[in-house]
C-alpha atoms as a PDB file:
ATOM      1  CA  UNK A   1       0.000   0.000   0.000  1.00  0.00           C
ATOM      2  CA  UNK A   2       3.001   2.345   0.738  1.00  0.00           C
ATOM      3  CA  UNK A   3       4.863   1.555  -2.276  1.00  0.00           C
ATOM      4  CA  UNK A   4       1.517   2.038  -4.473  1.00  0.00           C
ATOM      5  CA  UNK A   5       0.895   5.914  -2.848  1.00  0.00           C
ATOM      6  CA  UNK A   6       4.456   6.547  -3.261  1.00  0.00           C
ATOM      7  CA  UNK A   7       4.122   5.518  -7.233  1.00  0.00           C
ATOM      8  CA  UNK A   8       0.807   7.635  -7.145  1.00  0.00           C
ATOM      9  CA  UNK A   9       2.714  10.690  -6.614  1.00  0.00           C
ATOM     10  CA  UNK A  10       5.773  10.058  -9.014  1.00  0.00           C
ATOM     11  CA  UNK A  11       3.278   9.371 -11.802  1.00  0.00           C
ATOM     12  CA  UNK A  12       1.450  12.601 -11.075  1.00  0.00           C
ATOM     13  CA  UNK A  13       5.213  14.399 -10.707  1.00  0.00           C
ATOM     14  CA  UNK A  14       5.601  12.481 -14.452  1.00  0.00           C
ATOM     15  CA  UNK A  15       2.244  13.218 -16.177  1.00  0.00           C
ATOM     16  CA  UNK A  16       2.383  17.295 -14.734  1.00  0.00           C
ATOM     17  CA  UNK A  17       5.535  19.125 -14.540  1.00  0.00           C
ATOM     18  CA  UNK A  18       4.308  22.102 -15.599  1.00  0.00           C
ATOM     19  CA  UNK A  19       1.409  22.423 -12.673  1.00  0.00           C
ATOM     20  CA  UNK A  20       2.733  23.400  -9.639  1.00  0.00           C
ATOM     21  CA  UNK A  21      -0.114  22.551  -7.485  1.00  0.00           C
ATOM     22  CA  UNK A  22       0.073  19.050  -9.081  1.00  0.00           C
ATOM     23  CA  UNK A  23       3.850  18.516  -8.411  1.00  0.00           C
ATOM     24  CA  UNK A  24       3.270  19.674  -4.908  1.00  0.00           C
ATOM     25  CA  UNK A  25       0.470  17.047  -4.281  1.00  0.00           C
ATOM     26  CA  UNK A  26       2.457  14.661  -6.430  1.00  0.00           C
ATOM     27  CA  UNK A  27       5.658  15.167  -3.406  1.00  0.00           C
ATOM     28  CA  UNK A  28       2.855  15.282  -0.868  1.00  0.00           C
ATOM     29  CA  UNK A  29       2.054  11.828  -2.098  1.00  0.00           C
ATOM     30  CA  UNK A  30       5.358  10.545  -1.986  1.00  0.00           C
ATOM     31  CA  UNK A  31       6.483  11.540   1.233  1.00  0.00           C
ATOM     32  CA  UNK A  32       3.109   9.698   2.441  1.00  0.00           C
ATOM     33  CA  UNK A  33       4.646   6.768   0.658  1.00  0.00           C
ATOM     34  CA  UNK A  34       7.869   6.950   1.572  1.00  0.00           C
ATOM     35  CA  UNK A  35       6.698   7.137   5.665  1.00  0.00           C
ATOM     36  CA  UNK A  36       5.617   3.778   5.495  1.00  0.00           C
ATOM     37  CA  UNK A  37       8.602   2.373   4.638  1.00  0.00           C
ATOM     38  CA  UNK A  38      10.671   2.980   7.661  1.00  0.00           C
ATOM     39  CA  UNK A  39       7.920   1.573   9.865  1.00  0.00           C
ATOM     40  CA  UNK A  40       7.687  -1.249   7.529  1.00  0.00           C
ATOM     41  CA  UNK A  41      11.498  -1.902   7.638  1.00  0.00           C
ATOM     42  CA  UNK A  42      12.153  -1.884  11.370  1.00  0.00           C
ATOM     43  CA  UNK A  43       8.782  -3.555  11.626  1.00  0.00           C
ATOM     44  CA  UNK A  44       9.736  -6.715   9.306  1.00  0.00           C
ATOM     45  CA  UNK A  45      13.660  -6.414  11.115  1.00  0.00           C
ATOM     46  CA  UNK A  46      11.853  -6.708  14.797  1.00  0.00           C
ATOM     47  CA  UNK A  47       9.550  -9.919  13.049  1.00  0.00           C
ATOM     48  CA  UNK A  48      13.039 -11.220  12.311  1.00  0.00           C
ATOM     49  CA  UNK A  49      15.631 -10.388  14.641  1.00  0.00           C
ATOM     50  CA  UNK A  50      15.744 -10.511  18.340  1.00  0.00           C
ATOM     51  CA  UNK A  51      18.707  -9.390  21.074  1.00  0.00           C
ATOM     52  CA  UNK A  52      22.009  -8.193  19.351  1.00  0.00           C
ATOM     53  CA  UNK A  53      20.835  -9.790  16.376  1.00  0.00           C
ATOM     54  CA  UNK A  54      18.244  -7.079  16.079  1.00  0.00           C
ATOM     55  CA  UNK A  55      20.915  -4.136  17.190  1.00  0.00           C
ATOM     56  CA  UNK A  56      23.063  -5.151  14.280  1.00  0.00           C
ATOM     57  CA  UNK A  57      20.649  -5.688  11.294  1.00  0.00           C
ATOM     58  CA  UNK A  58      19.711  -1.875  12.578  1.00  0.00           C
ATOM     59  CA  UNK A  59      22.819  -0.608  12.630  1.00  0.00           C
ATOM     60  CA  UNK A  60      23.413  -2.138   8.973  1.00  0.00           C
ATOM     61  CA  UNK A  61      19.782  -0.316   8.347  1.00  0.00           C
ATOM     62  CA  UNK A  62      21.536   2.994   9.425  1.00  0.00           C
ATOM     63  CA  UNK A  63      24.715   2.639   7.627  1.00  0.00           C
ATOM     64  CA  UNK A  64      22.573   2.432   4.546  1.00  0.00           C
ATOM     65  CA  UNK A  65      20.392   5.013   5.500  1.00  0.00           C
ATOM     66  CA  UNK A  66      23.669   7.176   5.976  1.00  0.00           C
ATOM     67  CA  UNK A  67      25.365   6.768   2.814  1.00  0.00           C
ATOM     68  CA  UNK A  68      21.660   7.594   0.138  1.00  0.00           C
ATOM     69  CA  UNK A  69      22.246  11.254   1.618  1.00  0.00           C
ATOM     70  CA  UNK A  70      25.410  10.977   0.082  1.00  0.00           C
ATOM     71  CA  UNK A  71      24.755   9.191  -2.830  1.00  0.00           C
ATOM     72  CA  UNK A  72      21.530  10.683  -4.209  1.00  0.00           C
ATOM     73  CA  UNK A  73      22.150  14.458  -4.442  1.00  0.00           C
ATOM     74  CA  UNK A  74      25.475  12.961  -6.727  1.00  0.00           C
ATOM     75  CA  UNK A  75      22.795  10.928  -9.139  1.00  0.00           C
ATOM     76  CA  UNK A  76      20.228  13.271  -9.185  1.00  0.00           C
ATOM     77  CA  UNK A  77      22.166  16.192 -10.130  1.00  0.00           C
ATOM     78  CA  UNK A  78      23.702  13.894 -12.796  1.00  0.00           C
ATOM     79  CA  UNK A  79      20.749  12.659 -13.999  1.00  0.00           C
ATOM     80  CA  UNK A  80      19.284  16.870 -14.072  1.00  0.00           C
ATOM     81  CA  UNK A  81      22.428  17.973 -15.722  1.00  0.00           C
ATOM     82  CA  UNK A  82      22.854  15.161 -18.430  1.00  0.00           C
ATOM     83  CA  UNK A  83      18.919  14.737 -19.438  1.00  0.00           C
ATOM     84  CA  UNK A  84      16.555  16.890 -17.632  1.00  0.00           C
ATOM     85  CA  UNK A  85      15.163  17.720 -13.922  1.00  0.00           C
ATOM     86  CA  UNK A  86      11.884  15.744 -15.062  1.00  0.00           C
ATOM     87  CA  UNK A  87      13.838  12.522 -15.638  1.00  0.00           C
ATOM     88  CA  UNK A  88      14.469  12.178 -12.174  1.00  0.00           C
ATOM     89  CA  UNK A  89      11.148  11.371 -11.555  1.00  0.00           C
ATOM     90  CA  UNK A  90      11.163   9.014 -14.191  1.00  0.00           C
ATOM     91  CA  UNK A  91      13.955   7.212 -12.150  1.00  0.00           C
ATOM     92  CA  UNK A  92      12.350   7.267  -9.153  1.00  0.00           C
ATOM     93  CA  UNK A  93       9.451   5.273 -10.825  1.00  0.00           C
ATOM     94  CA  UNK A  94      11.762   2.691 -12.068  1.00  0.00           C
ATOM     95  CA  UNK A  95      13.164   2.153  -8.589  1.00  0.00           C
ATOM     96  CA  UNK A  96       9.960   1.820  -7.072  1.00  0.00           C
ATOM     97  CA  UNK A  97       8.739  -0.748  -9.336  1.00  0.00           C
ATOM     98  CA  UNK A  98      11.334  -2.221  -9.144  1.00  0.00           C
ATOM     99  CA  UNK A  99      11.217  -2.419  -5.061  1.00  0.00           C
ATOM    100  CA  UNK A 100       7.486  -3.173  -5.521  1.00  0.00           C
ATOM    101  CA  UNK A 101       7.677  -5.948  -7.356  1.00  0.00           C
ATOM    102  CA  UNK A 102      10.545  -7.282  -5.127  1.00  0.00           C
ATOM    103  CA  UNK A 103       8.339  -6.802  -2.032  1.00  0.00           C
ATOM    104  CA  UNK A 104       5.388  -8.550  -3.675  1.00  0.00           C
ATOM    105  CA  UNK A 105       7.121 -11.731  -5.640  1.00  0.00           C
ATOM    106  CA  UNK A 106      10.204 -11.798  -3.149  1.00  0.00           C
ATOM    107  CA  UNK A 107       9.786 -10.539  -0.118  1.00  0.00           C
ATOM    108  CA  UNK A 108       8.240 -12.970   2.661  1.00  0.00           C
ATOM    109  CA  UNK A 109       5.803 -12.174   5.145  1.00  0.00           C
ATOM    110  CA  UNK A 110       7.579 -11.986   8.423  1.00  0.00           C
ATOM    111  CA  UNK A 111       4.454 -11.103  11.013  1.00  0.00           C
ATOM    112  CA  UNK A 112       4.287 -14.022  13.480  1.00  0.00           C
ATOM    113  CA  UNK A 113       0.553 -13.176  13.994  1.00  0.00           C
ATOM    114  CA  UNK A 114      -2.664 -13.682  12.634  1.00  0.00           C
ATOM    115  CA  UNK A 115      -3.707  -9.942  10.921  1.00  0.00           C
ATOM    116  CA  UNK A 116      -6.239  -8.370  12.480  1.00  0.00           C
ATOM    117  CA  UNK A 117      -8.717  -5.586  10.675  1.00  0.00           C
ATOM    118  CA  UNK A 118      -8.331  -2.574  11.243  1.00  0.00           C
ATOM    119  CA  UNK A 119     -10.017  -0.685  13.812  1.00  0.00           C
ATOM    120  CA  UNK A 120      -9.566   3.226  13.543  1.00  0.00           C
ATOM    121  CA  UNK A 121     -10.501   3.547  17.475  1.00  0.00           C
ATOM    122  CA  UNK A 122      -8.495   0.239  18.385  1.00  0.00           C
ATOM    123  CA  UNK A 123      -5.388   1.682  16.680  1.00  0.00           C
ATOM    124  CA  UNK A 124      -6.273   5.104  18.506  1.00  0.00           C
ATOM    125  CA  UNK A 125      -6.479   3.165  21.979  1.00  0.00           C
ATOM    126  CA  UNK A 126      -3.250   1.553  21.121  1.00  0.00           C
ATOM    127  CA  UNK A 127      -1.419   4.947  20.500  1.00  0.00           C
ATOM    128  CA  UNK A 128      -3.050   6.061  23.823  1.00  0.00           C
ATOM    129  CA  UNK A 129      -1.684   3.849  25.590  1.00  0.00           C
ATOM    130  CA  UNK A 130       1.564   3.464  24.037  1.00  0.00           C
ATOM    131  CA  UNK A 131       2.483   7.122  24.787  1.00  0.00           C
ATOM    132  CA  UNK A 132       1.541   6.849  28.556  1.00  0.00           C
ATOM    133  CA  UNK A 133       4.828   3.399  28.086  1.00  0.00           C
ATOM    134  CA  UNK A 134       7.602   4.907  30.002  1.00  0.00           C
ATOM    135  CA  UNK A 135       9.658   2.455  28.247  1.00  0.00           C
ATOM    136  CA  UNK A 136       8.739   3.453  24.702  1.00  0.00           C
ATOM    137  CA  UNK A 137       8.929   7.378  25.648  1.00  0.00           C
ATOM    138  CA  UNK A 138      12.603   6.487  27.435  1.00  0.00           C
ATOM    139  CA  UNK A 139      13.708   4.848  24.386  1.00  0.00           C
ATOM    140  CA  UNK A 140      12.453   6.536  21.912  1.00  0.00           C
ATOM    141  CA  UNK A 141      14.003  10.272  23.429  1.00  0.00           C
ATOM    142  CA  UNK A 142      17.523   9.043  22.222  1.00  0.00           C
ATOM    143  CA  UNK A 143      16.893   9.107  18.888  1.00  0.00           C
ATOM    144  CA  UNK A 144      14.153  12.199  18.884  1.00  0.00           C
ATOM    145  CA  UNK A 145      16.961  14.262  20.872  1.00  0.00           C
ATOM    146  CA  UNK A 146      19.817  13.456  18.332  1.00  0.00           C
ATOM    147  CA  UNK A 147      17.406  13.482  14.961  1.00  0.00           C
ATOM    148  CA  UNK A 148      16.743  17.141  16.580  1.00  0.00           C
ATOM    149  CA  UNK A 149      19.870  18.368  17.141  1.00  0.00           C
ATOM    150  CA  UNK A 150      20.910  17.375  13.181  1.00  0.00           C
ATOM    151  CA  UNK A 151      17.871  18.979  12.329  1.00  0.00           C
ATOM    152  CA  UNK A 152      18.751  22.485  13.950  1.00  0.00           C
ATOM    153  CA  UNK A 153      22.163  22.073  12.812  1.00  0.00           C
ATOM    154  CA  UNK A 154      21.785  21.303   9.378  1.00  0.00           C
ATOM    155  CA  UNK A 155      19.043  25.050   9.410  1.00  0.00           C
ATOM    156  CA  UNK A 156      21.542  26.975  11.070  1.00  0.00           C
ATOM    157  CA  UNK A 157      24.764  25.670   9.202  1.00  0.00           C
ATOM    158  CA  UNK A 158      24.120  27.145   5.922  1.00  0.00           C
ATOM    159  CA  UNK A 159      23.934  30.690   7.227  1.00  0.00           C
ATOM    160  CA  UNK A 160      26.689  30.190   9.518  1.00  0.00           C
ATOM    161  CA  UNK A 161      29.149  29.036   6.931  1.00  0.00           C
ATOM    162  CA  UNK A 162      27.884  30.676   3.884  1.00  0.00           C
ATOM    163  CA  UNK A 163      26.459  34.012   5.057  1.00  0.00           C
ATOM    164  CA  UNK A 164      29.257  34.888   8.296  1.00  0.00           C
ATOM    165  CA  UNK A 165      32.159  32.674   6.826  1.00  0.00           C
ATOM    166  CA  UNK A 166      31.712  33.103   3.362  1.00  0.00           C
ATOM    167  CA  UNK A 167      31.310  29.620   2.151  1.00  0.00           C
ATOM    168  CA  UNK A 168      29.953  29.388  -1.427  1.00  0.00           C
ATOM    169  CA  UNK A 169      27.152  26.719  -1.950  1.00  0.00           C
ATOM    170  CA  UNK A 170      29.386  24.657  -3.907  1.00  0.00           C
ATOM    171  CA  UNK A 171      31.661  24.879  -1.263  1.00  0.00           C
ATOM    172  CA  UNK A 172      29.144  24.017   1.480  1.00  0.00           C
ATOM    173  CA  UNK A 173      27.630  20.713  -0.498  1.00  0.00           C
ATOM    174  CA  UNK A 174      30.834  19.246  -0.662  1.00  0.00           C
ATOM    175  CA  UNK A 175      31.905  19.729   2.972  1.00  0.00           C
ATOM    176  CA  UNK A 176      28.568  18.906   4.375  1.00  0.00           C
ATOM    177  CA  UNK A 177      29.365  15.345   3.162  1.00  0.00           C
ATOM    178  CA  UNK A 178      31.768  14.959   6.027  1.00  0.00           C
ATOM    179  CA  UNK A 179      29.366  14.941   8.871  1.00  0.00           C
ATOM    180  CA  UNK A 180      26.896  12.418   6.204  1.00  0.00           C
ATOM    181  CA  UNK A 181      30.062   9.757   6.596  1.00  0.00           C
ATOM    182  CA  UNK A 182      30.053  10.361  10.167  1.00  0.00           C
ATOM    183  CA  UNK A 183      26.860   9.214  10.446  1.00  0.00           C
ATOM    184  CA  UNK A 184      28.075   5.538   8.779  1.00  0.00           C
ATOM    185  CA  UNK A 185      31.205   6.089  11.054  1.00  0.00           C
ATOM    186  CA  UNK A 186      29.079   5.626  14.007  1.00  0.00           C
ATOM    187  CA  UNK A 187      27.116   2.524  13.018  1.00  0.00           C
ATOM    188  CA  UNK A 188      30.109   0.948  12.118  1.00  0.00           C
ATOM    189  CA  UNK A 189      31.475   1.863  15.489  1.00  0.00           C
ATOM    190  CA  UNK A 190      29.116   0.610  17.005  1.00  0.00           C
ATOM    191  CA  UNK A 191      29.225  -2.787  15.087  1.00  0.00           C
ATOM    192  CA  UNK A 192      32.437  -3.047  16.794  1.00  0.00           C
ATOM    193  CA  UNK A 193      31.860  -1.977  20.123  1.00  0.00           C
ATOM    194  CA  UNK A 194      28.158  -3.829  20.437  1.00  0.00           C
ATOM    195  CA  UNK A 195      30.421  -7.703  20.664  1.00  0.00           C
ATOM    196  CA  UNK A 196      32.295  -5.911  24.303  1.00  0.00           C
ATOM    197  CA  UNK A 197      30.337  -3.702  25.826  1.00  0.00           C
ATOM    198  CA  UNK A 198      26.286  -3.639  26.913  1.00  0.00           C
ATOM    199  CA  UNK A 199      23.662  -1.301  25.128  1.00  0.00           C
ATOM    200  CA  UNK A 200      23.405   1.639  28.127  1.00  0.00           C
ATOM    201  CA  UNK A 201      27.599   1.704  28.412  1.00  0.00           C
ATOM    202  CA  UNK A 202      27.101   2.442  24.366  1.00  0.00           C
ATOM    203  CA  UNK A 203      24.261   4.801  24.756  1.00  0.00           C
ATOM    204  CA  UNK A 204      26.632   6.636  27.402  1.00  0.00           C
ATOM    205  CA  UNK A 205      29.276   6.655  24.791  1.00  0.00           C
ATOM    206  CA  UNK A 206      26.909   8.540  22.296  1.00  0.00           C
ATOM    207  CA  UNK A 207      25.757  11.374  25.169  1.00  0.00           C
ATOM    208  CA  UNK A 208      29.472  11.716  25.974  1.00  0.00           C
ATOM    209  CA  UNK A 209      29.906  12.404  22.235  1.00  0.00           C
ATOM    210  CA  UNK A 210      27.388  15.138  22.325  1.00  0.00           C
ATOM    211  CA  UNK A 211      29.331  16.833  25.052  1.00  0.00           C
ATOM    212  CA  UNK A 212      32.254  16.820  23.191  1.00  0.00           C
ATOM    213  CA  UNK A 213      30.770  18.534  20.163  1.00  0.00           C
ATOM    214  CA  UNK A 214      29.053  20.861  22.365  1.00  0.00           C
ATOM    215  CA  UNK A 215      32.002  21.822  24.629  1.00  0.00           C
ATOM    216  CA  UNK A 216      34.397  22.080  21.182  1.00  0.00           C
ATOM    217  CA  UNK A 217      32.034  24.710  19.839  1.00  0.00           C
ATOM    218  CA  UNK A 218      31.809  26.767  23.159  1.00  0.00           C
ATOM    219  CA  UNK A 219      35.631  27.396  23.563  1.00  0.00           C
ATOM    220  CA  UNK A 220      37.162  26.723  19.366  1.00  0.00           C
ATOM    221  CA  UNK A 221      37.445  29.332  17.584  1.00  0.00           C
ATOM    222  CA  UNK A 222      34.537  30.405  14.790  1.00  0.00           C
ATOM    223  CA  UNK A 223      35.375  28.688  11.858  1.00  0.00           C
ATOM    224  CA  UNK A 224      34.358  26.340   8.685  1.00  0.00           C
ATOM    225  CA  UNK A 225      36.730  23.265  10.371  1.00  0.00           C
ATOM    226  CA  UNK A 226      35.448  23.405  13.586  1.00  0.00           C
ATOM    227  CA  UNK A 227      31.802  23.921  12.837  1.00  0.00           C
ATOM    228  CA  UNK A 228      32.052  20.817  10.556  1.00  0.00           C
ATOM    229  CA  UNK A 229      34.507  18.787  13.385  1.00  0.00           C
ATOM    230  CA  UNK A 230      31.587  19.020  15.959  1.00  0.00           C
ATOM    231  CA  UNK A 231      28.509  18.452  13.611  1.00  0.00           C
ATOM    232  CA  UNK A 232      30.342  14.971  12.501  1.00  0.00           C
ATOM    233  CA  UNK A 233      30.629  14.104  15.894  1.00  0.00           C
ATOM    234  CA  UNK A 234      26.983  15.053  16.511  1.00  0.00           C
ATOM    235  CA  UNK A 235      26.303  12.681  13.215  1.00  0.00           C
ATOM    236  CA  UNK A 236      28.668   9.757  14.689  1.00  0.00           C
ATOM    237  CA  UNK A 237      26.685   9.996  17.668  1.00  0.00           C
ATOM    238  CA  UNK A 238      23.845  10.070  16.429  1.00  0.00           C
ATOM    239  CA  UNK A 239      24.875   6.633  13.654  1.00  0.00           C
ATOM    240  CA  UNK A 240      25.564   5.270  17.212  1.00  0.00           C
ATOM    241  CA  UNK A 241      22.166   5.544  19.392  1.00  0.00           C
ATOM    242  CA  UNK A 242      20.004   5.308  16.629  1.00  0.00           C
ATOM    243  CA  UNK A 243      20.018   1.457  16.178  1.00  0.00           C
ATOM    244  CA  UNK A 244      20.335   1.164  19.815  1.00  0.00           C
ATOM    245  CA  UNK A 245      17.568   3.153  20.785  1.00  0.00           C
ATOM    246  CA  UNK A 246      15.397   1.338  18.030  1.00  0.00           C
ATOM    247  CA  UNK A 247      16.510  -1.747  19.077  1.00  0.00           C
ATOM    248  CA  UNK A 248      15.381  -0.774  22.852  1.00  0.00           C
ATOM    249  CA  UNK A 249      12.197   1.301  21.995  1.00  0.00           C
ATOM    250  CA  UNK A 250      11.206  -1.919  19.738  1.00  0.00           C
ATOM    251  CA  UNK A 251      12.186  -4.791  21.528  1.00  0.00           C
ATOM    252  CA  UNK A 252       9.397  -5.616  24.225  1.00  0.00           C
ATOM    253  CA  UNK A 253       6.560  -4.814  21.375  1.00  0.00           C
ATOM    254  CA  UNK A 254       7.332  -7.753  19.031  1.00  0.00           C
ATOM    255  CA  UNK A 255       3.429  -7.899  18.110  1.00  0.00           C
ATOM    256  CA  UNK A 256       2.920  -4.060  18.169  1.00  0.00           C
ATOM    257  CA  UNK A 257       5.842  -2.917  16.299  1.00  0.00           C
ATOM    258  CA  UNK A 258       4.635  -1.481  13.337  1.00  0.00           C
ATOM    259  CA  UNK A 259       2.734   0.694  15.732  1.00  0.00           C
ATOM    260  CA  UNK A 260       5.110   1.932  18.103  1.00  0.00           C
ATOM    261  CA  UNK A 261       7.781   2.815  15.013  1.00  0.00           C
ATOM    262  CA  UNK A 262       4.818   4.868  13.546  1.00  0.00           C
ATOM    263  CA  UNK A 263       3.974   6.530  16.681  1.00  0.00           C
ATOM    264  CA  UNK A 264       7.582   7.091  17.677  1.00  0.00           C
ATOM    265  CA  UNK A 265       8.540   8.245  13.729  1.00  0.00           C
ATOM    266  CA  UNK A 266       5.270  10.974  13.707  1.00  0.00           C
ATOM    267  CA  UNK A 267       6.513  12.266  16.836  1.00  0.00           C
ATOM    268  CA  UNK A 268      10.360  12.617  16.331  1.00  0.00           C
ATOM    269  CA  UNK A 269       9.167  14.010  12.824  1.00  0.00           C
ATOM    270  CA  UNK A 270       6.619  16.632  14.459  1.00  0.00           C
ATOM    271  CA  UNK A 271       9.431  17.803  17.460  1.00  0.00           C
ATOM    272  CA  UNK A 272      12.347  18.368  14.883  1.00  0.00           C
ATOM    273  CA  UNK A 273       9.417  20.415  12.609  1.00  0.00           C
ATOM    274  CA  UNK A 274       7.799  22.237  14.988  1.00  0.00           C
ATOM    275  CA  UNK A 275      10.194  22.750  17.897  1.00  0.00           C
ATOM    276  CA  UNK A 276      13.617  22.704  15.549  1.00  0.00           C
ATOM    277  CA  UNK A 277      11.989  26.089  13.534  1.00  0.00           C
ATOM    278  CA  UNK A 278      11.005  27.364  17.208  1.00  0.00           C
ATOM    279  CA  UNK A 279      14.484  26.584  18.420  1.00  0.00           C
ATOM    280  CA  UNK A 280      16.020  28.466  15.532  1.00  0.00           C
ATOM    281  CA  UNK A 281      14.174  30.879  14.924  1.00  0.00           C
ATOM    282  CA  UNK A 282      14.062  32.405  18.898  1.00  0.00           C
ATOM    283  CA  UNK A 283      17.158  30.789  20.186  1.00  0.00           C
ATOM    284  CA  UNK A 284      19.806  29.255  18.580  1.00  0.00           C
ATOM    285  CA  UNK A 285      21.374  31.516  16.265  1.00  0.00           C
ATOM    286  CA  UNK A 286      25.098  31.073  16.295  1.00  0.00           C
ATOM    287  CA  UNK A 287      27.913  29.580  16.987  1.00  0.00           C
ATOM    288  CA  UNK A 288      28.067  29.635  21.040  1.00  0.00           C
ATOM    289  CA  UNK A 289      23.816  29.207  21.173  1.00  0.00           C
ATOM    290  CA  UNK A 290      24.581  25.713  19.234  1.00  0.00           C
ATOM    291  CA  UNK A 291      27.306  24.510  21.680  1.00  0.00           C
ATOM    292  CA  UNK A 292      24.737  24.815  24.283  1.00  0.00           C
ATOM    293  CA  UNK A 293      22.134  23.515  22.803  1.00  0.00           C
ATOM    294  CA  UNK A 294      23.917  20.274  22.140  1.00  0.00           C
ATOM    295  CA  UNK A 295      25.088  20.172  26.099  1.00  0.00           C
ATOM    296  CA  UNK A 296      21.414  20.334  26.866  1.00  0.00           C
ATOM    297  CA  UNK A 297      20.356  17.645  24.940  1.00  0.00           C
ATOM    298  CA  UNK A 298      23.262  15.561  26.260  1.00  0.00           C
ATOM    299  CA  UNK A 299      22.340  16.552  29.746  1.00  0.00           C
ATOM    300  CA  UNK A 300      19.026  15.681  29.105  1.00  0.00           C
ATOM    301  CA  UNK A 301      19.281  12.241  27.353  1.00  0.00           C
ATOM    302  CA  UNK A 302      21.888  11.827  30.142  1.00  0.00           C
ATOM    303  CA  UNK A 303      19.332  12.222  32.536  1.00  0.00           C
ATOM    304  CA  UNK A 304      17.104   9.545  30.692  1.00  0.00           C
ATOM    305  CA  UNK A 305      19.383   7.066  30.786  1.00  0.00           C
ATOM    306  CA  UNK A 306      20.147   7.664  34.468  1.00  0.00           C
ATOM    307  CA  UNK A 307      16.474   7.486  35.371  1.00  0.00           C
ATOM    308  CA  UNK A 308      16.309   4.164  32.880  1.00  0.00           C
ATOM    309  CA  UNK A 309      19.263   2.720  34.395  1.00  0.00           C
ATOM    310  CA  UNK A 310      17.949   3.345  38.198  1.00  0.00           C
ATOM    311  CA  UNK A 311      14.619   2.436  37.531  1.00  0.00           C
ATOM    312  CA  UNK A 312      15.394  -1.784  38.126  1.00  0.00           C
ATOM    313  CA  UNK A 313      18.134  -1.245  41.174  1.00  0.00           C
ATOM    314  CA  UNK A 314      15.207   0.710  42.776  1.00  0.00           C
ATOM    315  CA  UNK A 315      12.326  -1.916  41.632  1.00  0.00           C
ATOM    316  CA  UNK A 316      14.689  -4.358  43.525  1.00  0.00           C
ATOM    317  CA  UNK A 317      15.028  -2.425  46.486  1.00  0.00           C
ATOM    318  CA  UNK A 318      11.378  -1.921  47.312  1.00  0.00           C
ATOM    319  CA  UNK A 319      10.825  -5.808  46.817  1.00  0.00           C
ATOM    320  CA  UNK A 320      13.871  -6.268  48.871  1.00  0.00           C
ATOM    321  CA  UNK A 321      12.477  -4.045  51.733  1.00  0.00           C
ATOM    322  CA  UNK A 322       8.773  -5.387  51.197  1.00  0.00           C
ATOM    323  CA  UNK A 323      10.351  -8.772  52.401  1.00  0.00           C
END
């Protein structure tokens, strides 16, 4: 169904270049499309994977998802310069058919359960009570705090580099693809790290990470390489906690988790929109505002983990003392 809204849209992108409203519908479309395949993906991974298993195929999921950003702007603009802007649409629709028709012929079904129909005010009750889940609002912070802090960053880099440095666009495309690898640097990292040490001592890594970057920007100097030094390692720890906090936010929901990654991706999606333009637009505005910022989000998703972390030892305590 995803797949077949997502083609929607890139035939009406095809059929009407030359209407605006119809190209903007046609996008509208295909972002609609394109949401349900990250809830499908993690969805199918969590029907397949359990444990470290689960952490890994994720963190190959991310290292993917880390190096299209790189890739695509390279094609497209290729494909625009060589042929024409309109082709790439015509692309696009080969891929997805392409993807389509290996999801329908190839692609197994992976749900454990029997389907159930769908229920608008059973899916409602479900959300309901899925964001009153510490655990799923715990897990899921990690990776709405770090998708927000690349969010602000990549609205306020542009004018930083390009407006008070001096950086031509060109310029700013091609160094902008640093902090993009970082983001693969981190899952492979983590890859590494995930065989010696446990998913919160990992999670602490990331946080620490933030610090860094946040403390490099307060007391560096202004300038293009140390903008771009603490964004990557904003981006590396981001390709770190992402798979982890997936992993954690999806793990005790095996039958639900199509529902939790939609409910967890329409909320990280709405705080980077809604409160990243806020956050820029009021706040964070330069150089030493940005350092900050990225010490209170690791302060904050330090405090998260603390609170996750204490939450057992103090579970066993009271039953300890109720003996």
């Amino acid at each position: 169904m995803g797949q077949a809204v997502y083609i929607s849209g890139t035939l009406l992108c095809i059929c009407f270049t030359d209407n605006l409203i119809a190209l903007e519908s046609g996008r509208l479309l295909q972002g609609l499309g394109a949401g349900s395949a990250s809830v499908l993906g993690r969805s199918i991974l969590r029907d397949s994977y359990d444990g470290s298993q689960l952490t890994k195929a994720l963190s190959y999921l991310a290292i993917t998802a880390s190096i299209m950003p790189i890739i695509s702007p390279v094609f497209g603009g290729w494909i625009a310069f060589h042929i024409h802007w309109e082709a790439v649409f015509t692309f696009v629709l080969i891929y997805l058919l392409a993807t389509f028709a290996v999801g329908w012929y190839i692609l197994p079904e992976t749900l454990p359960y029997a389907k159930s129909s769908f229920r608008f005010g059973n899916v409602l009750k479900k959300y309901v009570e899925l964001i009153q889940n510490p655990q799923v609002i715990s897990s899921a912070s990690y990776n709405w705090l770090s998708y927000l802090a690349a969010v602000v960053s990549l609205s306020l880099m542009p004018y930083l580099m390009q407006q008070q440095l001096g950086m031509t666009a060109a310029d700013y495309g091609v160094v902008m693809i640093i902090p993009s690898a970082g983001l693969m640097m981190g899952s492979i990292l983590l890859n590494t790290l995930n065989r010696r040490f446990g998913t919160y001592q990992l999670i602490g890594l990331s946080i620490a990470m933030f610090f860094f970057a946040g403390l490099w920007l307060l007391f560096a100097p202004f300038t293009v390489f140390n903008l771009v030094w603490s964004f990557t390692w904003i981006a590396v720890a981001q390709g770190v906690s992402f798979p982890l906090s997936i992993s954690l936010l999806l793990k005790p929901h095996k039958k639900d988790a199509g529902s939790v990654s939609a409910l967890a991706g329409s909320i990280q999606m709405c705080l980077a929109g809604f409160f990243g333009s806020y956050l820029v637009g009021t706040w964070v505005s330069d150089k030493t505002e940005l350092g900050i910022f990225y010490l209170i989000l690791g302060l904050t998703m330090g405090a998260v983990l603390l609170a996750t972390v204490m939450r057992p030892k103090q579970a066993r305590e009271t039953s300890t003392s109720d003996c």
